[in-house]
Protein backbone atom coordinates (compact mmCIF):
# COMPACT_ATOMS: atom_id res chain seq x y z
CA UNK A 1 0.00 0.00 0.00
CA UNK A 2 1.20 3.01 -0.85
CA UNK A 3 -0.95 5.80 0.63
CA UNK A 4 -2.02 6.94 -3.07
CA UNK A 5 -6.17 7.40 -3.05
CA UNK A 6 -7.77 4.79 -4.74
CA UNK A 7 -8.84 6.28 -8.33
CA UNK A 8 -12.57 7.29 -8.63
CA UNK A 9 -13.57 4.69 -11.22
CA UNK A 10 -12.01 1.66 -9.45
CA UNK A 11 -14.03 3.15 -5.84
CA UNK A 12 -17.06 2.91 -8.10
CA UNK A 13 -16.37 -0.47 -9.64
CA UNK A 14 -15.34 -1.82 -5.98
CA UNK A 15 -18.58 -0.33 -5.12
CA UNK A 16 -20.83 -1.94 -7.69
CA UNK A 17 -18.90 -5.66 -7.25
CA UNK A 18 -20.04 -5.12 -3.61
CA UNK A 19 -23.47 -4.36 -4.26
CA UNK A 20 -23.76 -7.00 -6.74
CA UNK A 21 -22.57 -9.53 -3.79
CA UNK A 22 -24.74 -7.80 -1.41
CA UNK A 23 -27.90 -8.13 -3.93
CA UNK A 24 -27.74 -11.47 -4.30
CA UNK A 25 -27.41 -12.35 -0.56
CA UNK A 26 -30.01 -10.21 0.16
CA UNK A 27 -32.39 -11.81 -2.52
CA UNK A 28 -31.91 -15.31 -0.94
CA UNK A 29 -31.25 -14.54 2.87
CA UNK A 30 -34.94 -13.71 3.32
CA UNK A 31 -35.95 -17.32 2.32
CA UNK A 32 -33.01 -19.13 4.21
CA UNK A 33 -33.43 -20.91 7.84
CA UNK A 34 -30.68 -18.48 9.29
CA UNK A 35 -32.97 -15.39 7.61
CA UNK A 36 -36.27 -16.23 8.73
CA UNK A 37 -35.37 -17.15 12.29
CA UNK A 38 -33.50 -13.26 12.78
CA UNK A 39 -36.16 -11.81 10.87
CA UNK A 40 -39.40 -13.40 13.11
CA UNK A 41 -37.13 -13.22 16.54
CA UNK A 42 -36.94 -9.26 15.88
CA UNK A 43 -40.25 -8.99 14.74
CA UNK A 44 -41.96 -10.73 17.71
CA UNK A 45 -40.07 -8.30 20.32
CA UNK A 46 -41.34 -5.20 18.67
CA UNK A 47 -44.85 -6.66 18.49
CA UNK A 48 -44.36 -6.63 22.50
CA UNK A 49 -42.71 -3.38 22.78
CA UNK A 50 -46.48 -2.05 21.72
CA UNK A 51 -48.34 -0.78 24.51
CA UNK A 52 -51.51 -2.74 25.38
CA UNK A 53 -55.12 -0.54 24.04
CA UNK A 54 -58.71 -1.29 25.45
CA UNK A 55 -60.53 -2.12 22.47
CA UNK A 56 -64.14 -1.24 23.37
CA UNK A 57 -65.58 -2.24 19.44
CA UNK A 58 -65.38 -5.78 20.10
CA UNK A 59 -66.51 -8.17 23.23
CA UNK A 60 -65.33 -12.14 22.68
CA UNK A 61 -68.14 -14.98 23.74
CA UNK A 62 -65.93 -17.62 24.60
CA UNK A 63 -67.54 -21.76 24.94
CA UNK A 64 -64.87 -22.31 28.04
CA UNK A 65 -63.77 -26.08 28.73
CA UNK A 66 -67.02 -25.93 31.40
CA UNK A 67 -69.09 -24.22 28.95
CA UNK A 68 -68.44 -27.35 26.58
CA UNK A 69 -68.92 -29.91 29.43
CA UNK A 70 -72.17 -28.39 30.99
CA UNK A 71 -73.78 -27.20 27.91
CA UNK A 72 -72.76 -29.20 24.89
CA UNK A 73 -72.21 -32.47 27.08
CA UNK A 74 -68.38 -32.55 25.81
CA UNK A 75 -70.20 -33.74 22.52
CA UNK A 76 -69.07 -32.47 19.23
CA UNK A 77 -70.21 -31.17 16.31
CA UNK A 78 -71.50 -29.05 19.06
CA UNK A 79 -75.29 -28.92 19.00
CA UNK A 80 -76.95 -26.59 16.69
CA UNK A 81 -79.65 -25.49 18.92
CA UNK A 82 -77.57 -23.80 21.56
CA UNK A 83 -75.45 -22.37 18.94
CA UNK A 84 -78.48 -20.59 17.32
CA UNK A 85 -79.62 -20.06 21.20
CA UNK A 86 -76.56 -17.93 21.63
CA UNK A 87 -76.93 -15.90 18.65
CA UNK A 88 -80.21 -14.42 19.45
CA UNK A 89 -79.12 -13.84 23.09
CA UNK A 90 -76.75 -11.82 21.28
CA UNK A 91 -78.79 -10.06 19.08
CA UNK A 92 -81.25 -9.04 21.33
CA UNK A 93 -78.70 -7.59 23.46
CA UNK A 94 -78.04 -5.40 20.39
CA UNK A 95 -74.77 -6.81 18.75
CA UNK A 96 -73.63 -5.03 15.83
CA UNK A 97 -72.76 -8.07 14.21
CA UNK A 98 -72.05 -11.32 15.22
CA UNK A 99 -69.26 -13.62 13.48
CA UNK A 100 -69.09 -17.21 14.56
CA UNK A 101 -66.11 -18.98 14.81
CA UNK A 102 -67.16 -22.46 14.86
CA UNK A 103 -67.09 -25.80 12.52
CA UNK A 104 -70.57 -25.78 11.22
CA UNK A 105 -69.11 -28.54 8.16
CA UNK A 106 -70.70 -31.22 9.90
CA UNK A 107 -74.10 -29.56 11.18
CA UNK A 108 -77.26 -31.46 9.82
CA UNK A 109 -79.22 -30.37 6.68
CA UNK A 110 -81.93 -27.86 8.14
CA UNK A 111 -79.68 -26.13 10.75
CA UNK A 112 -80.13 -23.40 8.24
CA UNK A 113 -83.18 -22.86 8.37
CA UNK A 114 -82.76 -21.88 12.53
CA UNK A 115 -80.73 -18.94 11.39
CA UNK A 116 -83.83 -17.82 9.21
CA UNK A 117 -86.30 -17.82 12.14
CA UNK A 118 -87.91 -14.48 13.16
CA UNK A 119 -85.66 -14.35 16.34
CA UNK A 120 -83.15 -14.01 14.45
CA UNK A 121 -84.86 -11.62 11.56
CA UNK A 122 -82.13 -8.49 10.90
CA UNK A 123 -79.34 -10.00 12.74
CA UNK A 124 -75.95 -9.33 10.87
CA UNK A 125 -73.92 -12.53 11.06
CA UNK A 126 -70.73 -14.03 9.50
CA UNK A 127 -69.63 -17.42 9.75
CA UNK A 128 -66.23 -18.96 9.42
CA UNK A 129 -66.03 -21.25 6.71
CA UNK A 130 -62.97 -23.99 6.98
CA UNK A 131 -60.74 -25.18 4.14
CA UNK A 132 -58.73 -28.60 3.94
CA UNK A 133 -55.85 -29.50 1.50
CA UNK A 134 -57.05 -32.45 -0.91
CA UNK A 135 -53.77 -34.52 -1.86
CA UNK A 136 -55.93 -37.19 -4.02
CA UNK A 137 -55.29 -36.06 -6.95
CA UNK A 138 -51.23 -35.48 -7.02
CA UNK A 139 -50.44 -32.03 -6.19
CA UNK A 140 -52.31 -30.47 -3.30
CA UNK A 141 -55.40 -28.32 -3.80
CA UNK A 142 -57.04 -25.92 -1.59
CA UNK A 143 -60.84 -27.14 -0.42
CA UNK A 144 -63.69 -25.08 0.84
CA UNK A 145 -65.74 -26.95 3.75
CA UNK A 146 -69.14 -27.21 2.81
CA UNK A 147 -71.67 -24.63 3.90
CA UNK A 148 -73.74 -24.07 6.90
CA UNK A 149 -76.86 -27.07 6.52
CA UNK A 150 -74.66 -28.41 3.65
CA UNK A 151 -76.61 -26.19 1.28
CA UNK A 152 -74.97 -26.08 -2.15
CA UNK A 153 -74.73 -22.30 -2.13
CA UNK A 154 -76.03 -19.32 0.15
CA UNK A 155 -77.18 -16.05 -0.35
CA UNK A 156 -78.57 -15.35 3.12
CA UNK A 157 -75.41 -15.78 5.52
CA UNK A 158 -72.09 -14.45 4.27
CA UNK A 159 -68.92 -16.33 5.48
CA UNK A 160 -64.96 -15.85 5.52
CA UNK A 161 -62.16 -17.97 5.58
CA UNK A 162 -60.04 -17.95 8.91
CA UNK A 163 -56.89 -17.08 6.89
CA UNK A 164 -54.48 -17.28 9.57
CA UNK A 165 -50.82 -17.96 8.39
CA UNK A 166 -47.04 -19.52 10.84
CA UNK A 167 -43.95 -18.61 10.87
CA UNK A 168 -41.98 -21.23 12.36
CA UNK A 169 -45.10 -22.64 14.32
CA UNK A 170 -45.70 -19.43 15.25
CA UNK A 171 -48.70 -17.28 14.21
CA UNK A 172 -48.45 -13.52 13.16
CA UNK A 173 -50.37 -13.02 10.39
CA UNK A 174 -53.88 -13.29 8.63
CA UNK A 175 -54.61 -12.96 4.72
CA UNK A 176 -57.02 -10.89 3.24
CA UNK A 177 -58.53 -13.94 1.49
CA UNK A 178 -57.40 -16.71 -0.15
CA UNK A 179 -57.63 -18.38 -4.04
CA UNK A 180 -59.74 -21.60 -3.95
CA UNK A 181 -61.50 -21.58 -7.57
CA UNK A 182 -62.61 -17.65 -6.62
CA UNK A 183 -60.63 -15.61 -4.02
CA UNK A 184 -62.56 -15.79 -1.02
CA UNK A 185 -62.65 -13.27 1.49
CA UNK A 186 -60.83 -13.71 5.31
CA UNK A 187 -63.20 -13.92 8.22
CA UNK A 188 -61.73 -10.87 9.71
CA UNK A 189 -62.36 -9.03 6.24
CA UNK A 190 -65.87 -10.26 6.10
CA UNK A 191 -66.88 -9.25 9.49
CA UNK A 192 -65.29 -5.71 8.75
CA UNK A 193 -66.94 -5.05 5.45
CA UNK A 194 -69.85 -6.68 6.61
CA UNK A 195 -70.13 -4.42 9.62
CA UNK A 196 -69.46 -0.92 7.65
CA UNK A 197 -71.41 -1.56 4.66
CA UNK A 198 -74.32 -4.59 5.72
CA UNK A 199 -73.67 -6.91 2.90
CA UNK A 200 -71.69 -9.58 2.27
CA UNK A 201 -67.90 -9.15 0.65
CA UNK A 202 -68.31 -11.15 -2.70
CA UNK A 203 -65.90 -13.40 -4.67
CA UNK A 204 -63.29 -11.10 -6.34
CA UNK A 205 -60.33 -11.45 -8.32
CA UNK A 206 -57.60 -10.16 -5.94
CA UNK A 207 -54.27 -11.46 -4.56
CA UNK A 208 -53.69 -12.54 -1.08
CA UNK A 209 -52.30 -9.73 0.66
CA UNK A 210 -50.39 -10.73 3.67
CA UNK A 211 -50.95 -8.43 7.09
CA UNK A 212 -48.90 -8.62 10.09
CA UNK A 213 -51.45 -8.62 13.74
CA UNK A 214 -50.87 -6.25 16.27
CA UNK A 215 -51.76 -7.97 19.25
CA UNK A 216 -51.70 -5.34 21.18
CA UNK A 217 -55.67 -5.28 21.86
CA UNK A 218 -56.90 -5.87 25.06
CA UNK A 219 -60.57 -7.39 24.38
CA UNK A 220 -63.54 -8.45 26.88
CA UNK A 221 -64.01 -11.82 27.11
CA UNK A 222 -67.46 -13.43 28.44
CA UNK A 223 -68.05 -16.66 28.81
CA UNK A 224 -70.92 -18.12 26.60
CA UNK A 225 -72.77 -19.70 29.81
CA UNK A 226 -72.62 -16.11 31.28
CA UNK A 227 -74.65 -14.81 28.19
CA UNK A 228 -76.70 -17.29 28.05
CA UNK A 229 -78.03 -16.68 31.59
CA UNK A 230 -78.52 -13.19 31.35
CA UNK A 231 -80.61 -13.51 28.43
CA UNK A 232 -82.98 -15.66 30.66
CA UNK A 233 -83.80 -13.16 32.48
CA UNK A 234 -87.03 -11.24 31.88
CA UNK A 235 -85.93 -7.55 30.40
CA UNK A 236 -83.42 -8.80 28.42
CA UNK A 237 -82.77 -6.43 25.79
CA UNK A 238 -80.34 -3.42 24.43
CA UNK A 239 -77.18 -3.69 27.05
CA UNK A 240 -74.27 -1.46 26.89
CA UNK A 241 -71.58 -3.88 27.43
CA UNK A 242 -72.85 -5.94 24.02
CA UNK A 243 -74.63 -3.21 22.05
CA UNK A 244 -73.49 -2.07 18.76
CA UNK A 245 -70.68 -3.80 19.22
CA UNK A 246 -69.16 -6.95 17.16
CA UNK A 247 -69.64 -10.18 19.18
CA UNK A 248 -67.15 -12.89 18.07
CA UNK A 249 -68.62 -16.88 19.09
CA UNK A 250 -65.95 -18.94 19.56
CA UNK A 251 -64.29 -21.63 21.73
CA UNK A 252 -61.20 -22.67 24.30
CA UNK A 253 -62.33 -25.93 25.21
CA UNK A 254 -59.55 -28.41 24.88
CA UNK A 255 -61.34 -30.61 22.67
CA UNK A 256 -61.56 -27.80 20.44
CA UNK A 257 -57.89 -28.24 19.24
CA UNK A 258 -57.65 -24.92 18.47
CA UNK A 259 -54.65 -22.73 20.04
CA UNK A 260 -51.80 -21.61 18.69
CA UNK A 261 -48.66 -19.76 19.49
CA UNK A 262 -48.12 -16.32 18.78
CA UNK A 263 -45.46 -13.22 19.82
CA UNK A 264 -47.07 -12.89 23.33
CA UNK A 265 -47.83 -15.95 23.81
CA UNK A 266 -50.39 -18.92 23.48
CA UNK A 267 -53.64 -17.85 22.12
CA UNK A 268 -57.26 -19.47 21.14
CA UNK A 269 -58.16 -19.37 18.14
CA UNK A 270 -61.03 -16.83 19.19
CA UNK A 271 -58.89 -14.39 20.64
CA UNK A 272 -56.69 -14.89 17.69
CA UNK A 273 -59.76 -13.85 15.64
CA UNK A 274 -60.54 -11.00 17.90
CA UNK A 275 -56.58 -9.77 17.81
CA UNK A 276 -56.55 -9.70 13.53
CA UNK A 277 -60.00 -8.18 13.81
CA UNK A 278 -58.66 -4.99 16.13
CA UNK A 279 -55.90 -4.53 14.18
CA UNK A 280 -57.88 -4.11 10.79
CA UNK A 281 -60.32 -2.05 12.13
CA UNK A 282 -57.73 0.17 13.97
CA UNK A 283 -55.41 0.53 10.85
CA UNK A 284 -52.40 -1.05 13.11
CA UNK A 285 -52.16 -4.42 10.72
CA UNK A 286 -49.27 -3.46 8.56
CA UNK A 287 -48.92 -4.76 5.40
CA UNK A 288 -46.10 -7.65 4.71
CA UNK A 289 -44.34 -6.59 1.52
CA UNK A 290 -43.51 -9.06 -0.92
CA UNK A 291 -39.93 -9.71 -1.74
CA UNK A 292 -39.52 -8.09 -5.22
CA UNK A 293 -41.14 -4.72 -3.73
CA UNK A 294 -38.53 -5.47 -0.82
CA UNK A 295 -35.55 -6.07 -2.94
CA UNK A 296 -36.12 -3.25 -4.57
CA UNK A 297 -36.28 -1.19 -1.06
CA UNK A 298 -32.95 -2.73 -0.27
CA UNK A 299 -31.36 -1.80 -3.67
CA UNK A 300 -31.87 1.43 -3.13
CA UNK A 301 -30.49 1.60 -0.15
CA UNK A 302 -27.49 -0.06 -1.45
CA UNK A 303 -27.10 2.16 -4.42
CA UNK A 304 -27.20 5.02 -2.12
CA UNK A 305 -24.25 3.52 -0.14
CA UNK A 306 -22.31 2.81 -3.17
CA UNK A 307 -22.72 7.07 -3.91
CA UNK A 308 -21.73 7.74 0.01
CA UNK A 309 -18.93 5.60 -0.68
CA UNK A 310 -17.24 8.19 -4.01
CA UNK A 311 -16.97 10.60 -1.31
CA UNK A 312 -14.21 11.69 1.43
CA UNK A 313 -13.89 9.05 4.29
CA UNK A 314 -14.90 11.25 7.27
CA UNK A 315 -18.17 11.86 4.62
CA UNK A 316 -18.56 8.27 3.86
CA UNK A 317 -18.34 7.53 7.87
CA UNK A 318 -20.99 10.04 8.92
CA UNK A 319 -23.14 9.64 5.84
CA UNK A 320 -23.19 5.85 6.00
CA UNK A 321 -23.76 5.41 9.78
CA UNK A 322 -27.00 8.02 9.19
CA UNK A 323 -28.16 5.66 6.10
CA UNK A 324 -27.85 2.41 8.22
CA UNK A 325 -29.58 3.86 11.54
CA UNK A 326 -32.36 5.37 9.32
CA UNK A 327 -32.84 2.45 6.94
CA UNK A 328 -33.08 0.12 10.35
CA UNK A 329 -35.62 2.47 12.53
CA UNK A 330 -37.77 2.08 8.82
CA UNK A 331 -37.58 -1.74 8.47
CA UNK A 332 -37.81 -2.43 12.19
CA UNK A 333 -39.40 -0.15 13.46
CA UNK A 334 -42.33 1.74 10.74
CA UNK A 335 -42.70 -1.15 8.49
CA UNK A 336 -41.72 -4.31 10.51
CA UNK A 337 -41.16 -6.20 7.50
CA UNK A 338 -39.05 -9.68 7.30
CA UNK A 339 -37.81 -8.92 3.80
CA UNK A 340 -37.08 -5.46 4.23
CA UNK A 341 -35.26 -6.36 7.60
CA UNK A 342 -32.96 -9.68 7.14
CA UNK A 343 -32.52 -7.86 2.89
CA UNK A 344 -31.28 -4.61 4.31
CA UNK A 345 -28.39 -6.17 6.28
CA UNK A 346 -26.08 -7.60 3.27
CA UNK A 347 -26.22 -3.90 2.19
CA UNK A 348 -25.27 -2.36 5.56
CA UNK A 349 -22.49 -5.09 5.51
CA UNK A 350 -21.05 -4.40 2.25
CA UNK A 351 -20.86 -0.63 2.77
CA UNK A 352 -18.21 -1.35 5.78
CA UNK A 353 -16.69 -3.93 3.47
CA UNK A 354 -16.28 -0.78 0.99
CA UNK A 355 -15.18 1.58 3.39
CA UNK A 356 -12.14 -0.72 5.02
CA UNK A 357 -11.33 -1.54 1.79
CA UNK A 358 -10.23 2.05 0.85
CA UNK A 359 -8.49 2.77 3.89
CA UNK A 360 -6.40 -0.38 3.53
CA UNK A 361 -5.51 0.70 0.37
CA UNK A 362 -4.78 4.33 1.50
CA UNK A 363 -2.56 2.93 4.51
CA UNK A 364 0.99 3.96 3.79
């Protein structure tokens, strides 16, 4: 080394060979093991670092382990009549709407026509319609459940698919819908449109946008036993704890098989529903870029460092430690994206690869 400053176009081509490098790590880092697990370990603590919020639009009805044992007589599917029971108790109380997240694939023909009583005339309901992979015919396809009764299709009762979706067993996010042989909305998106505008979301041709849930929600739970015994009693009617708000039927019984982790910890299914469901309707569930859009984030970024990097060395420090700190508040902390995240850190590498490269070759 001879102290002589590297000439300007070999600091650019050293510059582009490094972002090259960088580029391609980035494009497959996201999708590797050692990617995934920073990416959803730095994720999860910010999804903590959020302070809790009272959510006072939504109240979960919850079928406890006793609720299942003293009122369903630990029997599944459970019984059809109670279900239906519940829902008007809830609808005379004045929910908003009501979205039921139960298995209703293996009700009896004619539970239908329970929902279409007059008890239940001008209740706004959405039900939760299960899919199944079908691997009979070679590579595996997405299957609806059937509908509520087993009707072939429905018109009165609009439904939504709980598209929740794991990371690592882990779950953080929910789709807006999914593709079967139409896109079909989520359950969370079909209880929100269906609570703004009073009809049903319909089949669409749309992609399957990818949102990341707050959790941050703190959301009334009542047991399904407890409303079930108020509404016995003889002036049941409007009340303010269940009035115009969304009532979400679900379950925690054991049986149930439904709990999952997530980022705070071990969740039903129902309060799952109730977390995505806050989230949307707050505008806190951020959307999960894909990893083109991402890339293309990152390259930025990295042609940016490449530019600090034709400039003086005290310049290149200052400039490039402002880039990094900015690009990482961004990614971690505004968008909280995995591709943006584990992408952006080949880039921040390379730029100190590019920078100790010049002063080695300045050294005298």
């Amino acid at each position: 080394m001879n102290g002589a400053k590297l000439p300007l176009w070999k600091t650019l081509l050293q510059g582009l060979l490094i972002f090259v490098v960088a580029l391609i790590i980035s494009g497959s880092m996201a999708e590797s093991f050692v990617g995934n697990l920073l990416a959803q370990w730095t994720l999860d603590r910010f999804i903590r670092l959020d302070p809790p919020r009272d959510e006072d639009q939504i109240v979960l009805i919850d079928i406890t382990e006793e609720d299942y044992s003293q009122m369903f007589g630990r029997r599944r599917p459970l019984d059809p009549a109670i279900v239906i029971e519940l829902l008007v108790a809830a609808h005379r109380a004045g929910a908003k709407l009501i979205a039921v997240d139960i298995n209703t694939a293996d009700w009896p023909q004619g539970s239908e026509k329970l929902l279409r009583s007059e008890l239940l005339s001008g209740a706004a309901v959405v039900w939760a319609r299960g899919f199944y992979l079908d691997r009979g015919s070679g590579k595996p396809h997405r299957r609806l459940d059937r509908l509520l009764g087993d009707v072939t299709t429905s018109t009165a009762e609009c439904y939504g698919v709980p598209a929740l979706e794991q990371g690592g067993g882990i779950v953080r996010y929910f789709y807006s819908g999914l593709k079967f042989e139409m896109w079909e909305p989520s359950f969370t998106d079909q209880i929100a449109y269906r609570s703004e505008h009073g009809s049903c979301l319909l089949h669409q041709e749309r992609d399957e946008e990818l949102r990341i849930i707050d959790f941050s929600a703190r959301i009334r739970t009542e047991s399904a036993s407890t409303l079930l015994e108020q509404s016995k009693q003889m002036d049941w009617g409007r009340r303010p704890e269940y009035a115009d708000k969304i009532l979400i039927l679900g379950g925690s019984f054991h049986s149930g098989s439904d709990t999952s982790l997530t980022p705070v910890g071990e969740m039903s299914g129902l309060e799952i529903a109730g977390q995505a469901l806050s989230s949307f309707i707050r505008n806190k569930a951020k959307r999960e870029l894909g990893k083109v859009s991402s890339l293309l984030v990152d390259a930025g970024v990295g042609l940016l460092l490449v530019l600090v990097g034709l400039r003086s060395r005290i310049a290149q420090l200052v400039l490039a430690i402002a880039i990094v700190v900015l690009g990482a508040v961004l990614c971690l902390r505004i968008f909280r994206q995995y591709y943006l995240f584990v992408g952006f850190i080949p880039f921040a590498l390379g730029s100190v690869v590019h920078m100790l490269l010049g002063w080695i070759y300045e050294r005298p």
